[in-house]
C-alpha atoms as a PDB file:
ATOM      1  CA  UNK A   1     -25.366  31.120  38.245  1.00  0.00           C
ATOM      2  CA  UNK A   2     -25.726  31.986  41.999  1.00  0.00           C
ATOM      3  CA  UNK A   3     -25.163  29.092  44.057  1.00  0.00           C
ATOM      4  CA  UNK A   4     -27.012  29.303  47.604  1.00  0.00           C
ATOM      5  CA  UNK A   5     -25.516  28.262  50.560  1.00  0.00           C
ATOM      6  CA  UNK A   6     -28.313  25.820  51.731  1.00  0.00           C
ATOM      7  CA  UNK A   7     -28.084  23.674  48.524  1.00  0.00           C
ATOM      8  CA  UNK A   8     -25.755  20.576  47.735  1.00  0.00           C
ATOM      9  CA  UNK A   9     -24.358  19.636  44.936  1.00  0.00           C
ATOM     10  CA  UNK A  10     -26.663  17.602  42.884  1.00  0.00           C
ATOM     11  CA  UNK A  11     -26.065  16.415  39.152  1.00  0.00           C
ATOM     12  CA  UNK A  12     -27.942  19.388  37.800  1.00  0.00           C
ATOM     13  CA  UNK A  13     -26.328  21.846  39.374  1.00  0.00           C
ATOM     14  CA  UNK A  14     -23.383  20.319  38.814  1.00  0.00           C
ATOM     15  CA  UNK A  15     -23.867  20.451  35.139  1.00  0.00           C
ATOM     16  CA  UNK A  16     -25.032  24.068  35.312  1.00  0.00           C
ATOM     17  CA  UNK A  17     -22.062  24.988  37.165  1.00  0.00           C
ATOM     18  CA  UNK A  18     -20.168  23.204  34.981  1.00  0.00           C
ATOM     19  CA  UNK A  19     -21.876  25.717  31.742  1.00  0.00           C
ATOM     20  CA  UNK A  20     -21.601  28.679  33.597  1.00  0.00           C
ATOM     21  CA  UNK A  21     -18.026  28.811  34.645  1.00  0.00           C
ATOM     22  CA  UNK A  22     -15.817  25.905  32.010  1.00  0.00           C
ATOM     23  CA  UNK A  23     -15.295  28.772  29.778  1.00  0.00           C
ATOM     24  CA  UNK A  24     -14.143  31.431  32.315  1.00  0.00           C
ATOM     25  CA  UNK A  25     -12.053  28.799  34.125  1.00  0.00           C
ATOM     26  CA  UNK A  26     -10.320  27.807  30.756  1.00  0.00           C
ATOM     27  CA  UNK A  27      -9.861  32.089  30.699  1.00  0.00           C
ATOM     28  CA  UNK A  28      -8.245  32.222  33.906  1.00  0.00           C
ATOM     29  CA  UNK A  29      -6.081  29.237  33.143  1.00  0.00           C
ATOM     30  CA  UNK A  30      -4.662  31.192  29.899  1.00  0.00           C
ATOM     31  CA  UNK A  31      -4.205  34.069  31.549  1.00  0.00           C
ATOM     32  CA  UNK A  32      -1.585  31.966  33.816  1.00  0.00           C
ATOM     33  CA  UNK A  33       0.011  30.511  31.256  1.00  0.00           C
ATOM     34  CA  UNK A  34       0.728  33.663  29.760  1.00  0.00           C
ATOM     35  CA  UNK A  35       1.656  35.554  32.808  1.00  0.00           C
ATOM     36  CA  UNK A  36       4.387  33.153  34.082  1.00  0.00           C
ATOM     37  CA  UNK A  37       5.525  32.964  30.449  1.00  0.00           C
ATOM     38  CA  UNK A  38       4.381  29.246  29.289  1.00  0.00           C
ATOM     39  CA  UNK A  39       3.089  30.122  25.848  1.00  0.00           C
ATOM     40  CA  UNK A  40       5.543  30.934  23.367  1.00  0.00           C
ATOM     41  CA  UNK A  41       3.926  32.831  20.863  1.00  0.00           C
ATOM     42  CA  UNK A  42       0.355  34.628  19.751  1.00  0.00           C
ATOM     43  CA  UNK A  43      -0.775  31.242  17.642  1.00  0.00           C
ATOM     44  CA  UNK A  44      -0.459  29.419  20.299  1.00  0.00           C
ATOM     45  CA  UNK A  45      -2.192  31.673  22.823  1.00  0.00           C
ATOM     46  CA  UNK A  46      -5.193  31.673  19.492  1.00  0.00           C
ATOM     47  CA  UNK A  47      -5.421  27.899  19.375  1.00  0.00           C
ATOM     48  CA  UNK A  48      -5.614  27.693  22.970  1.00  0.00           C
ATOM     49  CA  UNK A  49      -8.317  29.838  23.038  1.00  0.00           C
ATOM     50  CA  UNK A  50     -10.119  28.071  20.597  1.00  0.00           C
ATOM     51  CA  UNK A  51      -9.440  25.152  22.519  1.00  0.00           C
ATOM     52  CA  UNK A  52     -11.033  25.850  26.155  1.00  0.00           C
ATOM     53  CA  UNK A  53     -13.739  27.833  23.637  1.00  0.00           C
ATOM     54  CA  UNK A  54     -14.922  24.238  21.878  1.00  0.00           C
ATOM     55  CA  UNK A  55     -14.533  21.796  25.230  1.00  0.00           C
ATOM     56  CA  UNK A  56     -18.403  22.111  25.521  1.00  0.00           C
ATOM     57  CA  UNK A  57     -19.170  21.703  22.215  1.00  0.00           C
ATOM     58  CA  UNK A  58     -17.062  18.299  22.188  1.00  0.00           C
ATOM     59  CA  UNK A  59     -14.911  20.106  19.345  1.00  0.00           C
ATOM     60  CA  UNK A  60     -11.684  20.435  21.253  1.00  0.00           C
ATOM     61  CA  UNK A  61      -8.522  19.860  19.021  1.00  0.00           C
ATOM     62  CA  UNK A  62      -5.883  18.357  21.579  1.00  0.00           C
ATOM     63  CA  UNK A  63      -2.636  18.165  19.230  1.00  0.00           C
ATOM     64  CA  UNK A  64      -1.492  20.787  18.539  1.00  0.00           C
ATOM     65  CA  UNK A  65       0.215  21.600  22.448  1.00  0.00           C
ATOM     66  CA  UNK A  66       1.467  20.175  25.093  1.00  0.00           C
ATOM     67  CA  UNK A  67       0.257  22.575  27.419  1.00  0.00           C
ATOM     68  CA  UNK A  68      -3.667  21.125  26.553  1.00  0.00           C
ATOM     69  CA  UNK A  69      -2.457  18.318  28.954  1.00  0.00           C
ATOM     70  CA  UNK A  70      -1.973  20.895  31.388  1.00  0.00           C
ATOM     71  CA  UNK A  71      -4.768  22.582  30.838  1.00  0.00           C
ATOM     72  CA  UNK A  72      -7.270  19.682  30.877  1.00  0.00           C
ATOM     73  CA  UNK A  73      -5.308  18.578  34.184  1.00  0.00           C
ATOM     74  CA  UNK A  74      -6.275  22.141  35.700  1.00  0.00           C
ATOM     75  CA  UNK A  75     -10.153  21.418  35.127  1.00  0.00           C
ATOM     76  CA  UNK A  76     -10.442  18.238  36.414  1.00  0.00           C
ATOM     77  CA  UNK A  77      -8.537  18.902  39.568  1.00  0.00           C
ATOM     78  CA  UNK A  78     -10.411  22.425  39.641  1.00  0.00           C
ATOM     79  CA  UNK A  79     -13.806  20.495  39.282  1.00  0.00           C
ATOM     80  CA  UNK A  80     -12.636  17.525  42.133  1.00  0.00           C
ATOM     81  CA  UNK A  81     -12.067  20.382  44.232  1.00  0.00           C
ATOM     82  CA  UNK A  82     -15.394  22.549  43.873  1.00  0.00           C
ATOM     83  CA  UNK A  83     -17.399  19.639  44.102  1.00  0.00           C
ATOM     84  CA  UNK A  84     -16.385  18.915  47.654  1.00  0.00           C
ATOM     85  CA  UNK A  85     -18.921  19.642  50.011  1.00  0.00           C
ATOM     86  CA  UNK A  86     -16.774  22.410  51.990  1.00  0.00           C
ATOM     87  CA  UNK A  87     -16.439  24.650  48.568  1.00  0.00           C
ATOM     88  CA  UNK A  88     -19.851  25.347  48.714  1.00  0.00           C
ATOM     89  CA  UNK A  89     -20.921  27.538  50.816  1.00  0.00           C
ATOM     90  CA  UNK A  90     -17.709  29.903  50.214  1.00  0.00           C
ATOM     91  CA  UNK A  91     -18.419  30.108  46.604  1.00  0.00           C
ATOM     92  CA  UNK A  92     -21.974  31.232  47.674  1.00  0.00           C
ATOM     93  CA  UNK A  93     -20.663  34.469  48.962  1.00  0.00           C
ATOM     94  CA  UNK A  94     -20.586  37.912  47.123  1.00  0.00           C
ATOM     95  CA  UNK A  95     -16.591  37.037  46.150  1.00  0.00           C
ATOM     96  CA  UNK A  96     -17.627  33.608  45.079  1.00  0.00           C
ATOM     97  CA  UNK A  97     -16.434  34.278  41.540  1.00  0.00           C
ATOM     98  CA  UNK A  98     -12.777  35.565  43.022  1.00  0.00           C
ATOM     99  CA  UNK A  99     -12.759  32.394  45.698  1.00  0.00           C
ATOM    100  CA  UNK A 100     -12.971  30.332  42.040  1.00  0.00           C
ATOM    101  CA  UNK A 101     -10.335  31.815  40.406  1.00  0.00           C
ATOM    102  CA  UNK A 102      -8.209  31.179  43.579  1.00  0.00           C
ATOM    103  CA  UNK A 103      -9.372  27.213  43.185  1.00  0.00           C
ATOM    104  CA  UNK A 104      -7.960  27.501  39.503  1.00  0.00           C
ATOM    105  CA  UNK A 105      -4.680  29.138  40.679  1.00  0.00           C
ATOM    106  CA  UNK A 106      -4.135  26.514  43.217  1.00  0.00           C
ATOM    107  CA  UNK A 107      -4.720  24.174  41.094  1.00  0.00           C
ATOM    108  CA  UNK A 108      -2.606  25.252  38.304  1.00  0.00           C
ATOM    109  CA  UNK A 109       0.426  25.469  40.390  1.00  0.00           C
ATOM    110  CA  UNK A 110      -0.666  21.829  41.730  1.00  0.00           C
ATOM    111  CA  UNK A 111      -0.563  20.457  37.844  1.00  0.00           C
ATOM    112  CA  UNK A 112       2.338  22.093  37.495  1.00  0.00           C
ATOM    113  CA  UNK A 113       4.249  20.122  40.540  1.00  0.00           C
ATOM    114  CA  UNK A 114       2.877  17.042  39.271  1.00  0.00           C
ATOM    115  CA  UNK A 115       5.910  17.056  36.702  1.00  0.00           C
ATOM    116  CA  UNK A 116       8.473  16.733  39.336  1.00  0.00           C
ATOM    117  CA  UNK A 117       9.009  13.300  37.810  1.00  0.00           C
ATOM    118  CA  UNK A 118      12.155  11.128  39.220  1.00  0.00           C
ATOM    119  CA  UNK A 119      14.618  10.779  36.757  1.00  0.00           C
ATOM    120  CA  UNK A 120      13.028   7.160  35.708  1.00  0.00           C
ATOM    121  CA  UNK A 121       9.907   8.607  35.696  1.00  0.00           C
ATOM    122  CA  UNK A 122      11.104  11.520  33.159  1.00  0.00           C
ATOM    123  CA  UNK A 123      12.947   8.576  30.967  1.00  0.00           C
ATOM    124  CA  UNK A 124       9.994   6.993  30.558  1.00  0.00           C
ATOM    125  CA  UNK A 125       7.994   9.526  29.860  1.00  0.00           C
ATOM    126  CA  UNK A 126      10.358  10.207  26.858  1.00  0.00           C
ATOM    127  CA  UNK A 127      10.300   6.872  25.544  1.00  0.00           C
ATOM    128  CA  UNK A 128       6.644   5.597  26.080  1.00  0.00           C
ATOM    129  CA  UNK A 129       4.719   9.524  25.022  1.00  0.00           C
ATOM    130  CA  UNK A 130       2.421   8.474  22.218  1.00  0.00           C
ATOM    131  CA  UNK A 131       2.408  12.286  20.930  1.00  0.00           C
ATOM    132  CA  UNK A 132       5.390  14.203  19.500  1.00  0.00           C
ATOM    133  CA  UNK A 133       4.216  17.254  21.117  1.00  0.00           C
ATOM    134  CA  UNK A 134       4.189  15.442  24.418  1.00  0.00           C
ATOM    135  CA  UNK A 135       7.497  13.637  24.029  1.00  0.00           C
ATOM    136  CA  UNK A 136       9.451  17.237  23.252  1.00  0.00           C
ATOM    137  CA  UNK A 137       8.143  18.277  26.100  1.00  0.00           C
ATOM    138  CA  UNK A 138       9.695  15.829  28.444  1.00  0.00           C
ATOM    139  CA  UNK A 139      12.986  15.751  26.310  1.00  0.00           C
ATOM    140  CA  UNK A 140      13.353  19.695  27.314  1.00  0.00           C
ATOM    141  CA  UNK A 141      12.658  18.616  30.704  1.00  0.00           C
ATOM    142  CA  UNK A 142      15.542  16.521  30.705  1.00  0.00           C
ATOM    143  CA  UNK A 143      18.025  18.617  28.597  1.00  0.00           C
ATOM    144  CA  UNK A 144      17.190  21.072  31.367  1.00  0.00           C
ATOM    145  CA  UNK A 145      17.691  18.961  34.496  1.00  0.00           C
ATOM    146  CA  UNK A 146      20.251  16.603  32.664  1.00  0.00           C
ATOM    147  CA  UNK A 147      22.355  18.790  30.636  1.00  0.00           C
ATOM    148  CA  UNK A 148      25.465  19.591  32.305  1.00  0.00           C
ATOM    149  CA  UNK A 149      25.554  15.822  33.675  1.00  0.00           C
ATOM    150  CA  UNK A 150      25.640  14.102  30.436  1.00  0.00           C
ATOM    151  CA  UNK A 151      28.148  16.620  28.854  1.00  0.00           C
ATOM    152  CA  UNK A 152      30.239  16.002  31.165  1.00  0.00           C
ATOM    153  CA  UNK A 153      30.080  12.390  31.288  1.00  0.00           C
ATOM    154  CA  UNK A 154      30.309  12.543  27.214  1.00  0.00           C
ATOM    155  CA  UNK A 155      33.593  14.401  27.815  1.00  0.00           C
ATOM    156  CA  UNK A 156      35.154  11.019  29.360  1.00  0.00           C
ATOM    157  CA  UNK A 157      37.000   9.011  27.484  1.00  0.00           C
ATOM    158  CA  UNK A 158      37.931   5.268  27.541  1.00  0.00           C
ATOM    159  CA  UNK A 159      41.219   4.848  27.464  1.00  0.00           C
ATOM    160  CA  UNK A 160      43.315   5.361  24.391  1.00  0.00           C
ATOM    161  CA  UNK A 161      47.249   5.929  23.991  1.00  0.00           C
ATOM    162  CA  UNK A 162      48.060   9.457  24.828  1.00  0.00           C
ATOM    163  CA  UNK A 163      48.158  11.070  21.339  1.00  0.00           C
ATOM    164  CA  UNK A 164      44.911   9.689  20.139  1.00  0.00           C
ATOM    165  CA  UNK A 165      42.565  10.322  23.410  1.00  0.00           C
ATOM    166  CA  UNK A 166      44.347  14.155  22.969  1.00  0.00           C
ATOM    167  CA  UNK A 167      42.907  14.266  19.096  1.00  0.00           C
ATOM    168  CA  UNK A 168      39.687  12.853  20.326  1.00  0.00           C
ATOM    169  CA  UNK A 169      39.070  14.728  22.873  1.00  0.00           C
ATOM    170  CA  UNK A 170      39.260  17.814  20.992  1.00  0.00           C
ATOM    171  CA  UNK A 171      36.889  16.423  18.548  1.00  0.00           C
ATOM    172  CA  UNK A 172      34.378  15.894  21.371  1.00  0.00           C
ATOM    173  CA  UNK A 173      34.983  19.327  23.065  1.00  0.00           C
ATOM    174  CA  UNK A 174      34.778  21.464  19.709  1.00  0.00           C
ATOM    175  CA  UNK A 175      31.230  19.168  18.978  1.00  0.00           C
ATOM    176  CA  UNK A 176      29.985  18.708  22.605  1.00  0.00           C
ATOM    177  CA  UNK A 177      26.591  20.356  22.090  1.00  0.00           C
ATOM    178  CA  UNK A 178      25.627  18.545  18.936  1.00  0.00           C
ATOM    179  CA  UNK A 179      26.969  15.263  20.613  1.00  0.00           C
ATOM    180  CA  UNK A 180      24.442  15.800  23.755  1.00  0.00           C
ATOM    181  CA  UNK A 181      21.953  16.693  21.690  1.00  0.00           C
ATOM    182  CA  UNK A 182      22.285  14.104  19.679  1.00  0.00           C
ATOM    183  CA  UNK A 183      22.733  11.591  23.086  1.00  0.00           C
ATOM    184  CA  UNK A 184      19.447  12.946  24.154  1.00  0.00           C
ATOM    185  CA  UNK A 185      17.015  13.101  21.269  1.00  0.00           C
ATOM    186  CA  UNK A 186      18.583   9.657  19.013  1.00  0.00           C
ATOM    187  CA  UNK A 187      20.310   7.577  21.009  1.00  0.00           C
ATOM    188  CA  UNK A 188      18.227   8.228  24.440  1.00  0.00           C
ATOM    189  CA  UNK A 189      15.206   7.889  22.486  1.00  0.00           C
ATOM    190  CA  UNK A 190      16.277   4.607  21.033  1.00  0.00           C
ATOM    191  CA  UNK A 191      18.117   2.934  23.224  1.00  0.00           C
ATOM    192  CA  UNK A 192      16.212   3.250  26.353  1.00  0.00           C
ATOM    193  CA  UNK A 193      14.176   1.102  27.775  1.00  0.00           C
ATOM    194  CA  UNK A 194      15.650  -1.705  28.571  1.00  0.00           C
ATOM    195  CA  UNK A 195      15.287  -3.718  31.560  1.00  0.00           C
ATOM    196  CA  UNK A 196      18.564  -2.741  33.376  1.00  0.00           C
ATOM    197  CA  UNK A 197      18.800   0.947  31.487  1.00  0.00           C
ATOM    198  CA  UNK A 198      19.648   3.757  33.250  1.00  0.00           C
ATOM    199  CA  UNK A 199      21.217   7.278  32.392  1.00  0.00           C
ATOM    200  CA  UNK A 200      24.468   6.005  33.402  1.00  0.00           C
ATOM    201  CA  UNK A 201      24.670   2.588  31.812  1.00  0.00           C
ATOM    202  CA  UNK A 202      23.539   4.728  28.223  1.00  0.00           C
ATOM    203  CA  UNK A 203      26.233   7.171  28.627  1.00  0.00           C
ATOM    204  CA  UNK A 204      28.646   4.157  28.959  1.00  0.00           C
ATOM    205  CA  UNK A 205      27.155   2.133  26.108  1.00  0.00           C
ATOM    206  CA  UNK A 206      27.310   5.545  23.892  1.00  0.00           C
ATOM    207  CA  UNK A 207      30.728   6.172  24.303  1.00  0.00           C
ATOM    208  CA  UNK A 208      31.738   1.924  24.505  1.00  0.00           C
ATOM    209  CA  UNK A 209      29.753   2.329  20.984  1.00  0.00           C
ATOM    210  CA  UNK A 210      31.221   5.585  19.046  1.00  0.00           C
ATOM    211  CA  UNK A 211      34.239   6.701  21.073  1.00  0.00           C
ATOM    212  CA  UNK A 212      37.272   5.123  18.389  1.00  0.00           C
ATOM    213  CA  UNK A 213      40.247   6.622  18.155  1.00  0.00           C
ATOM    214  CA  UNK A 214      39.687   7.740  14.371  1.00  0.00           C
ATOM    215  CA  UNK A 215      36.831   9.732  15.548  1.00  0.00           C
ATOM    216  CA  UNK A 216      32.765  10.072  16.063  1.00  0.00           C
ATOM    217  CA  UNK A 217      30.591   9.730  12.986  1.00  0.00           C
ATOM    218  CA  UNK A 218      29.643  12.851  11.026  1.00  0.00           C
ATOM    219  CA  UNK A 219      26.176  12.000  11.669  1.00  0.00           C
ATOM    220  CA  UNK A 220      26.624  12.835  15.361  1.00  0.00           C
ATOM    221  CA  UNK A 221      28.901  15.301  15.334  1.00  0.00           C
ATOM    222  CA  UNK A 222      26.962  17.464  13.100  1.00  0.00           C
ATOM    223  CA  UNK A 223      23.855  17.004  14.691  1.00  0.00           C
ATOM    224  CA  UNK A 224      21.242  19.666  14.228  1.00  0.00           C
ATOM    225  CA  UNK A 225      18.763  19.771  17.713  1.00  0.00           C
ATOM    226  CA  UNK A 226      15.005  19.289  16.951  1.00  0.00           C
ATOM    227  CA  UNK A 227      14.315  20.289  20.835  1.00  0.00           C
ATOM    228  CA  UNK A 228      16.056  23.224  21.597  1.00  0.00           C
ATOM    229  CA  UNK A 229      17.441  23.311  25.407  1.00  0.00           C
ATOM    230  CA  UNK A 230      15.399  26.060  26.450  1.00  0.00           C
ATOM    231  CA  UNK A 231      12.296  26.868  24.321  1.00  0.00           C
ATOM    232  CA  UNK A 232      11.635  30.508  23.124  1.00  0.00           C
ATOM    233  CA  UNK A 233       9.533  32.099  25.199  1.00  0.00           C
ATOM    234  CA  UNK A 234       7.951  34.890  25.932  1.00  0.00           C
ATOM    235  CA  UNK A 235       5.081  37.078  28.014  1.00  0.00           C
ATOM    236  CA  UNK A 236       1.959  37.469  26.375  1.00  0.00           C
ATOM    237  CA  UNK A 237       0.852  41.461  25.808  1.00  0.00           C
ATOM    238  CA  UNK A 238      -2.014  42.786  27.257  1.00  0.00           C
ATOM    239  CA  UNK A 239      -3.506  43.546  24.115  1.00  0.00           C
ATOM    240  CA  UNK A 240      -2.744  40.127  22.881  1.00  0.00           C
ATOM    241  CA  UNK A 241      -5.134  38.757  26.293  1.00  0.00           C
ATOM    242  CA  UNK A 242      -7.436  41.112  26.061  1.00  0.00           C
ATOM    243  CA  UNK A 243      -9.927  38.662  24.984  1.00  0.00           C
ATOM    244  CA  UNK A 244      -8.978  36.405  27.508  1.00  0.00           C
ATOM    245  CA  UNK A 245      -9.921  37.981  30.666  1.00  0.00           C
ATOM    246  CA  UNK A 246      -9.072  37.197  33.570  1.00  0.00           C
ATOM    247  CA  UNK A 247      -9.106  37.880  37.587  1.00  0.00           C
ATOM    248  CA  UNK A 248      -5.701  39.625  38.350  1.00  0.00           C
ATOM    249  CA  UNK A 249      -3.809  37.533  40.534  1.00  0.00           C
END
């Protein structure tokens, strides 16, 4: 499609634009997530793929990933902004196709800035995501924003004769990741929500409800994470993007 500079953007050629370029912006929007090291493995870079591949076709799995979110966010906002009368004429232009991709950048880093939640905001995202996928998501959001807060508030404790707090407190210290994992993904999870919650008053009801001088339940203190702090990531090969193409950046 070459878009001339004298026409505006009617429902047609929105539609054609919309055929011409969905797949190659759903390209370029891989090719980001791969080069600042969002997609964790080859899989997921395949189901992706298959992903922006079947939008058109009104096939589109949207399950498996939290970064679909993200990657539907991209088009709309990528759409809003080409459809504005003062795209159009720049995207007539021999470097049209490169003025697009820098649309889709923009607006990739814009849908990325739109999870600079408050702390509220990330809480109840956590509690009130319908989707698994989407809910891990947010909880390594807050292990990574959160983490050192609430182990050190876990490392408190309410006070206890001298000899006991000492025998707890080592409990606590040689356990402290499993407990804060354990804060985060069971307790957090369930707890929250109240009216009056916040991350403080749950860190004070969680240790008001297991911090006894004959110890912390097994349960918690053996806790095995099912959202690691810090998801394994890594870049994307060329070879593995190859099919993928993209604008270089």
């Amino acid at each position: 499609m070459r878009l001339q500079s004298t026409e505006r953007w009617t429902e047609d050629l929105k539609e054609e634009f919309i055929r011409t370029y969905d797949r190659r912006i759903g390209q370029w929007v891989l090719h980001l997530l791969a080069q600042y090291g969002m997609i964790s493995s080859a899989k997921e870079l395949s189901a992706l793929r298959a992903h922006v591949e079947a939008r058109l076709r009104g096939a589109a799995s949207d399950s498996f990933s939290p970064l679909v979110d993200l990657i539907s966010d991209v088009y709309v906002r990528t759409y809003q902004a080409v459809f504005r009368e003062r795209t159009r004429e720049r995207l007539a232009q021999p470097d049209g196709e490169r003025y697009l991709f820098g649309i889709v950048r923009h607006q990739f880093f814009a849908a990325l800035g739109k999870d600079e939640l408050s702390e509220k905001e990330l809480l109840d995202r956590i509690v009130q995501s319908k989707r698994r996928q989407t809910q891990e998501s947010h909880l390594r959001e807050a292990k990574a924003r959160l983490w050192e807060r609430v182990r050190d508030a876990l490392l408190c404790l309410p006070v206890l004769d001298p000899e006991n707090a000492q025998l707890l407190y080592e409990r606590i210290d040689r356990h402290i990741d499993a407990i804060t994992h354990y804060f985060f993904e069971r307790f957090l999870v369930e707890r929250y929500g109240g009216a009056r919650s916040t991350l403080d008053s749950l860190l004070e009801e969680f240790r008001r409800t297991y911090y006894r001088a004959e110890g912390l339940p097994d349960e918690i203190l053996h806790y095995r994470a099912q959202v690691p702090r810090r998801p394994h990531v890594r870049l994307i090969s060329e070879h593995e993007l190859a099919s993928s193409e993209g604008v270089d950046s």
